[in-house]
Protein backbone atom coordinates (compact mmCIF):
# COMPACT_ATOMS: atom_id res chain seq x y z
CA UNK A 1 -3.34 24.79 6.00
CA UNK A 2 -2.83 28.53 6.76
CA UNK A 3 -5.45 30.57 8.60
CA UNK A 4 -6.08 32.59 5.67
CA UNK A 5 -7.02 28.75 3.73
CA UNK A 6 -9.31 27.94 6.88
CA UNK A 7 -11.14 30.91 6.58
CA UNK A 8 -12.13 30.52 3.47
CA UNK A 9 -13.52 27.05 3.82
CA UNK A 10 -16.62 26.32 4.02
CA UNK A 11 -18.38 25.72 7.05
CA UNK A 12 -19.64 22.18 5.91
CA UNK A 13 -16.40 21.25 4.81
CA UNK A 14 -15.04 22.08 8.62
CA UNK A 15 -18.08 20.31 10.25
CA UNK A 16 -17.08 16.81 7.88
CA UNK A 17 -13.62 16.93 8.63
CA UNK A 18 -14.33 17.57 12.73
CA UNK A 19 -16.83 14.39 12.00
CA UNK A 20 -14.24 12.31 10.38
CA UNK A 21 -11.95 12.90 12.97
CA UNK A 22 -14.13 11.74 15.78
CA UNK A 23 -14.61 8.56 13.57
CA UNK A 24 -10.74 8.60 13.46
CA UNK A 25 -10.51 9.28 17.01
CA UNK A 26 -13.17 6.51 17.70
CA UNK A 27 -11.54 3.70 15.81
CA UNK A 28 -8.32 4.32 17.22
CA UNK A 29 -9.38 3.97 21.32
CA UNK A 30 -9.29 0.89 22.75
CA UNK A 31 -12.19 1.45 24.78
CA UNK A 32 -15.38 3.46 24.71
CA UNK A 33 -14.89 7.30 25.41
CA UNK A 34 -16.57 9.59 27.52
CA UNK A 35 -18.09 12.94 26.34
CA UNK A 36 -15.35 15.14 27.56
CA UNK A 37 -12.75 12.83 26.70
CA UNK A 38 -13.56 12.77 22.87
CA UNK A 39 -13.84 17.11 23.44
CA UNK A 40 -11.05 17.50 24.58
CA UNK A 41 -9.12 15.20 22.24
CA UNK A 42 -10.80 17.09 19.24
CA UNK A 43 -10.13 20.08 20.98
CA UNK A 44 -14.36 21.12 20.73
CA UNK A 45 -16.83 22.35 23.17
CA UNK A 46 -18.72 19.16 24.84
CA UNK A 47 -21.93 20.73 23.10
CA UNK A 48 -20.46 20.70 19.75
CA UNK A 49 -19.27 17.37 20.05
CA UNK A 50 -22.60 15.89 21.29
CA UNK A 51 -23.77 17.33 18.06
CA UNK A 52 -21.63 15.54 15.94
CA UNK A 53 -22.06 12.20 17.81
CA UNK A 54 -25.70 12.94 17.94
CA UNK A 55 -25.82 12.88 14.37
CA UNK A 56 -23.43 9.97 13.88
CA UNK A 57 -25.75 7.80 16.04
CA UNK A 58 -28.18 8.60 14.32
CA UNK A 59 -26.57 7.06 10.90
CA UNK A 60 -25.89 4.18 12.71
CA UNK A 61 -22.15 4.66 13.21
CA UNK A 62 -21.40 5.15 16.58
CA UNK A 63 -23.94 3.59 19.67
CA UNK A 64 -23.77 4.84 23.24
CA UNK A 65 -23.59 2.54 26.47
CA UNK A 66 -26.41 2.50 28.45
CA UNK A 67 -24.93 2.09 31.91
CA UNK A 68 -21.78 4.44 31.67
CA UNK A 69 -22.64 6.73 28.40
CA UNK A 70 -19.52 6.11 27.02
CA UNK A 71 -19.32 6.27 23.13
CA UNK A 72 -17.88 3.88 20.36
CA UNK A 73 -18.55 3.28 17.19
CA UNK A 74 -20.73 0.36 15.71
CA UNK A 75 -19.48 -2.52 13.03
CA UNK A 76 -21.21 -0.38 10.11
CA UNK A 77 -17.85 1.86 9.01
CA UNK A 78 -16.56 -2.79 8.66
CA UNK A 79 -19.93 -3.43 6.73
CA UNK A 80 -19.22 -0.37 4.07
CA UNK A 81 -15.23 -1.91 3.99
CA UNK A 82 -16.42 -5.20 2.99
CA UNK A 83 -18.55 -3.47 0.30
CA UNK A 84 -15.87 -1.70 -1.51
CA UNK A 85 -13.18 -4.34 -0.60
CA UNK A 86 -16.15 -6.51 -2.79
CA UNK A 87 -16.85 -4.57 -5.67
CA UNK A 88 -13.65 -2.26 -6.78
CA UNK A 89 -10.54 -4.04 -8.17
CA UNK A 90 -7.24 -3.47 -6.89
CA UNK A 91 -5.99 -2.30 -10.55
CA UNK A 92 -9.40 0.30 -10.58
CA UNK A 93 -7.49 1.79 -7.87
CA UNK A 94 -3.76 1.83 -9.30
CA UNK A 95 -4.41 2.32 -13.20
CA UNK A 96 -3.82 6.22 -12.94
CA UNK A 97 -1.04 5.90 -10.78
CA UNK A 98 0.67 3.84 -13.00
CA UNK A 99 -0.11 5.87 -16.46
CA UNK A 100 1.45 8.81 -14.38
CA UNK A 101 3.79 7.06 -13.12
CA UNK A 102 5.08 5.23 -16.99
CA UNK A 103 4.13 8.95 -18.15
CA UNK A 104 7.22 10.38 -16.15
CA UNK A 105 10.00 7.84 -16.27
CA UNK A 106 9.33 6.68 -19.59
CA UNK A 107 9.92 3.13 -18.78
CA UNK A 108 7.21 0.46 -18.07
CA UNK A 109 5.14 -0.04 -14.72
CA UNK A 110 3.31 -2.74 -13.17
CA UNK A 111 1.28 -3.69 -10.03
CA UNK A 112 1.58 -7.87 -9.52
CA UNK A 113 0.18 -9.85 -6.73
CA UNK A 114 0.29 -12.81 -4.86
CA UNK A 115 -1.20 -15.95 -6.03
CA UNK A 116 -0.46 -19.54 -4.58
CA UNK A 117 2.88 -18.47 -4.13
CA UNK A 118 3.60 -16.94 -7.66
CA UNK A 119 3.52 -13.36 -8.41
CA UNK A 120 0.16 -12.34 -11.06
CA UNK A 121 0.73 -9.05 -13.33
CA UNK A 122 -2.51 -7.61 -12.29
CA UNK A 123 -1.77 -4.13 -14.05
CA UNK A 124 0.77 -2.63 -16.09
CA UNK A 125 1.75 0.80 -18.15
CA UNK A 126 3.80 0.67 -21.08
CA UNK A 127 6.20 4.53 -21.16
CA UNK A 128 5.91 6.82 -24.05
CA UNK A 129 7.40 5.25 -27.12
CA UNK A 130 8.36 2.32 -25.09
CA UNK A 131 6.77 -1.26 -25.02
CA UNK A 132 6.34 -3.76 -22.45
CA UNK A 133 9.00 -6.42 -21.48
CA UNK A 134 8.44 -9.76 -22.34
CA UNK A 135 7.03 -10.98 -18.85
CA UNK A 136 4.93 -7.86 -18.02
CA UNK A 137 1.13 -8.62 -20.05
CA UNK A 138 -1.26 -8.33 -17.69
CA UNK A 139 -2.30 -12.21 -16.10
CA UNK A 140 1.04 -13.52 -16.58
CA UNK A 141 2.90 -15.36 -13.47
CA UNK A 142 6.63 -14.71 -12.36
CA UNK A 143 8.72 -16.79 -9.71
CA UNK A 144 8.61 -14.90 -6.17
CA UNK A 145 12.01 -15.12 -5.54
CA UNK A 146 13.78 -13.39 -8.35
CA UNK A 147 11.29 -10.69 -9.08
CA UNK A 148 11.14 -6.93 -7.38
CA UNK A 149 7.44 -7.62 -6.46
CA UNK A 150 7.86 -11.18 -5.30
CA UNK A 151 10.71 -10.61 -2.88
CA UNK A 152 8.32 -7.75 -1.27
CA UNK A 153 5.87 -10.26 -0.80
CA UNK A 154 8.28 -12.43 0.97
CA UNK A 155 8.43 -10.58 3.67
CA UNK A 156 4.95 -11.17 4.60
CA UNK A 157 5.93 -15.01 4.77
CA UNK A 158 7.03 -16.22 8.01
CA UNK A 159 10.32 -18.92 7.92
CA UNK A 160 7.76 -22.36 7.77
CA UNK A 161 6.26 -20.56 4.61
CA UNK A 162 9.09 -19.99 3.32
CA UNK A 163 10.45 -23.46 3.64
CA UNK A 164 7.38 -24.71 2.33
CA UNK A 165 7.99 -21.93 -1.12
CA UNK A 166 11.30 -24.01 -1.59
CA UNK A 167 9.76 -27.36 -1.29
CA UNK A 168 6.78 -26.91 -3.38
CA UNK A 169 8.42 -23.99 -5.78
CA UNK A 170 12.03 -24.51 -5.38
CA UNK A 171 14.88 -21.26 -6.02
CA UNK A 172 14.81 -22.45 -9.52
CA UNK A 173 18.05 -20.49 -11.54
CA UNK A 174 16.38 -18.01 -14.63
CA UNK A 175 20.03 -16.55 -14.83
CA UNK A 176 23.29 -16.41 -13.58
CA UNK A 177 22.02 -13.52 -11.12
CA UNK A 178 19.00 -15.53 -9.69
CA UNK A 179 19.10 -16.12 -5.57
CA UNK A 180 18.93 -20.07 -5.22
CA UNK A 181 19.78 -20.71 -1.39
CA UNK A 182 17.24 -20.03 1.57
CA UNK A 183 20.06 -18.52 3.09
CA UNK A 184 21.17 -16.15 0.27
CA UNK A 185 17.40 -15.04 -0.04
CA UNK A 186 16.98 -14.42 3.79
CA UNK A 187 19.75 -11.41 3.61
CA UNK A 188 18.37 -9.80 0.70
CA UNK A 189 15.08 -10.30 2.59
CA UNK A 190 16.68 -8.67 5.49
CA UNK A 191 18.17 -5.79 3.74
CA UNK A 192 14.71 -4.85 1.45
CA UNK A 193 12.63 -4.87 5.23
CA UNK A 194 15.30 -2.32 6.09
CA UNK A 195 15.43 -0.35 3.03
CA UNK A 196 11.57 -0.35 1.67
CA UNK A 197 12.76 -1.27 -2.10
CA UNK A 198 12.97 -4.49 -3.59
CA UNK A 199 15.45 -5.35 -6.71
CA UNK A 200 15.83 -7.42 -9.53
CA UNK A 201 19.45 -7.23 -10.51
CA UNK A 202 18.83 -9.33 -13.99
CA UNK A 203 17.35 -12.29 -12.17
CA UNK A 204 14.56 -13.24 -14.13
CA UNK A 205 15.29 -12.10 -17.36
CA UNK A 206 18.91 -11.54 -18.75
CA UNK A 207 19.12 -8.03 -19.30
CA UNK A 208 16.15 -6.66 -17.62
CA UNK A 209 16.71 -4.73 -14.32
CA UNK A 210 13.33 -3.57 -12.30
CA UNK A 211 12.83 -1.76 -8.68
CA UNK A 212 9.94 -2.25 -6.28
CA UNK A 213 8.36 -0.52 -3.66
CA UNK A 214 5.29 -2.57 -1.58
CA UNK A 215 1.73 -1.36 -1.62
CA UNK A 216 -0.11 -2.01 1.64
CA UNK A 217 -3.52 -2.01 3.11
CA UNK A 218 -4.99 -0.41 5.63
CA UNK A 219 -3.87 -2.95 7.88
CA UNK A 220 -0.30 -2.05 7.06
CA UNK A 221 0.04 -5.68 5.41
CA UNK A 222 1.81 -5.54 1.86
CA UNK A 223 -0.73 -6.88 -0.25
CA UNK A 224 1.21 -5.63 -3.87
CA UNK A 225 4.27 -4.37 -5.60
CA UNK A 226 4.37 -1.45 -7.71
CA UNK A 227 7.40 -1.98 -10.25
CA UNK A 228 9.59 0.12 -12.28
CA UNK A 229 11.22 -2.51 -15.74
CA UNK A 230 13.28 -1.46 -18.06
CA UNK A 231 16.50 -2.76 -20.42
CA UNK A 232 19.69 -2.81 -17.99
CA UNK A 233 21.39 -0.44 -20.69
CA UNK A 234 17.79 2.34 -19.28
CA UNK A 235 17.99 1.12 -15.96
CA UNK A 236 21.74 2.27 -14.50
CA UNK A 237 22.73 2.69 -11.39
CA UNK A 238 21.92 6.10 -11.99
CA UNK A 239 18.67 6.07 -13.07
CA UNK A 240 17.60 3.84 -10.28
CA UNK A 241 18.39 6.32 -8.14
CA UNK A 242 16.89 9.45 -10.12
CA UNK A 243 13.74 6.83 -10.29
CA UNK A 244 13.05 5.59 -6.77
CA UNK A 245 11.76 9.20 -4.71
CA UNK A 246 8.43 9.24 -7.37
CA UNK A 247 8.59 5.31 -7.28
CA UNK A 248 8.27 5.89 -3.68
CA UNK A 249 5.82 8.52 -3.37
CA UNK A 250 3.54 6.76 -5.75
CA UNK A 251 3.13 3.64 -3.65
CA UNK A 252 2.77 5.42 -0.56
CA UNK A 253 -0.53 7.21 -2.59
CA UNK A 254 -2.24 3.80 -3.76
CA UNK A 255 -1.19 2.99 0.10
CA UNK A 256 -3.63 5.76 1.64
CA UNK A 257 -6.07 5.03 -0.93
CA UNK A 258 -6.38 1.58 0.64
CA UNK A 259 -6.45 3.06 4.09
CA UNK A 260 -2.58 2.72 5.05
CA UNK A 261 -1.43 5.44 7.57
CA UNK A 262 1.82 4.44 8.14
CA UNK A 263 4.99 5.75 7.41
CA UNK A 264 7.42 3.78 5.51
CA UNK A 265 10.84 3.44 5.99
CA UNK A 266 12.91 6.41 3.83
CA UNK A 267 16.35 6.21 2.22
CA UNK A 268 18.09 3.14 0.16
C-alpha cells in the first residue's frame, strides 16, 4: 500500500486491521505475551495496544493472566470456526471461482472431494458454449487413483492407507493410461508433492485430459481439488501450460478463503 493509499484510509479501517493483527499475532505465539512484547511486535505505543486488547477482552477474545499479566487469546475466535465450518458449504465458497474460472478458459471446472476413499463432484462449471464431460454432474464418484483431484488427495494418505485403498478399492484399469501398481502410483505421487499439480493423462476416460491444483484449509491440509477437463484434442500440451498460472492462482484464493496462509510450491 503506498503512503499516499494509507492516508486516505480511514481511521477505523487502520484501527481493525492493527486489531486483526494482534489476533494474528496472538494465535501465532506459543505462549502468552507480555504488554510490550505484543507493542513492539505490532510496532504500537504500549498505550495504544492496551487499548486494543482492552477492547478485545472485553468481546471475549483474548483473557489476561492473573499472576503474570500476560495476554492470549480465549477459545471464542474456535467457537465462531466451528460455526461457519457448520453452516456454509464448501461449494458456497468455490461457485464464483469456478464460473470465473470456466468463464476464462472456456473449458469445464470442478471442485470434488473425498469420500470413503472415492472422489465426490461437489461443484462444477460448464465453459461458454461448452458442456460438461460425461463424469463431471455434480454427486457423481470417480476412482482416486486415475483422476487429477484424487491423486491430490493421495497425498494426504500415509503408506498403510494407501495399502488399505488397494485392498478395499484396488488400481482398477479405466484405460490403457490408468496407474495400476502401488509402486507406479507412489512416483507420480512423488512428483505432484513436488510440483503442486496433479494430472490425468486420459486415465479415466479415453480422450479426456484434466489438470489439478489442491485446495487446502487453514490447517494447510488439502481437503479438495479444483480441476480443469476438457477433450485431449482442447487440452494440448500447450494449453496445459497457457492454463495452469490462473488454475493456480484460483486455488490459492478458495485457499485463503478457508484460512490457508501458506505458500505453495511454484513451477511444473
Amino acid at each position: 500500500m503506498s503512503a499516499a493509499e494509507k492516508k486516505s484510509t480511514p481511521n477505523s479501517n487502520q484501527s481493525t486491521e492493527k486489531a486483526m493483527a494482534l489476533l494474528e499475532l496472538l494465535a501465532q505465539s506459543r505462549t502468552p505475551m507480555r504488554l510490550r512484547d505484543i507493542s513492539d511486535a505490532l510496532g504500537l505505543n504500549p498505550s495504544t495496544a492496551l487499548r486494543f486488547l482492552t477492547a478485545l477482552q472485553q468481546c471475549g477474545y483474548v483473557s489476561q493472566e492473573e499472576t503474570s499479566q500476560r495476554y492470549q487469546l480465549t477459545y471464542k475466535l474456535c467457537y465462531l470456526a466451528n460455526q461457519l465450518t457448520s453452516h456454509v458449504e464448501l461449494p458456497t465458497v468455490t461457485h464464483p471461482y469456478l464460473v470465473s474460472l470456466a468463464e476464462q478458459l472456456h473449458e469445464a471446472v470442478c471442485i470434488s472431494v473425498e469420500r470413503e476413499m472415492t472422489m465426490v463432484y461437489i461443484d462444477v462449471a460448464a465453459g461458454p458454449n461448452q458442456t460438461l464431460m460425461s463424469l463431471q454432474r455434480i454427486g457423481n464418484t470417480s476412482p482416486m487413483h486415475c483422476t487429477g483431484n484424487g491423486k491430490l488427495r493421495l497425498l494426504t494418505y500415509s503408506e498403510e492407507d494407501l495399502d488399505r485403498l488397494i485392498r478395499v478399492k484396488g488400481l482398477f484399469r479405466m484405460t490403457p493410461n490408468t496407474i495400476t501398481t502401488k509402486e507406479r502410483l507412489l512416483r507420480e505421487l512423488e512428483q505432484i508433492r513436488r510440483e503442486d499439480v496433479a494430472y490425468d493423462n486420459e486415465e479415466c476416460e479415453q480422450g479426456v485430459r484434466c489438470m489439478a491444483c489442491p485446495i487446502r484449509d487453514y490447517t494447510g491440509t488439502i481437503v479438495a481439488g479444483i480441476s480443469v477437463t476438457g477433450p485431449a484434442s482442447r487440452m494440448t500440451d500447450e494449453a496445459v501450460h497457457r492454463f495452469l498460472g490462473r488454475l493456480r492462482q484460483t486455488a490459492a484464493a478458495i485457499s485463503a478463503t478457508l484460512g490457508y496462509q501458506g505458500t505453495p510450491p511454484v513451477g511444473v
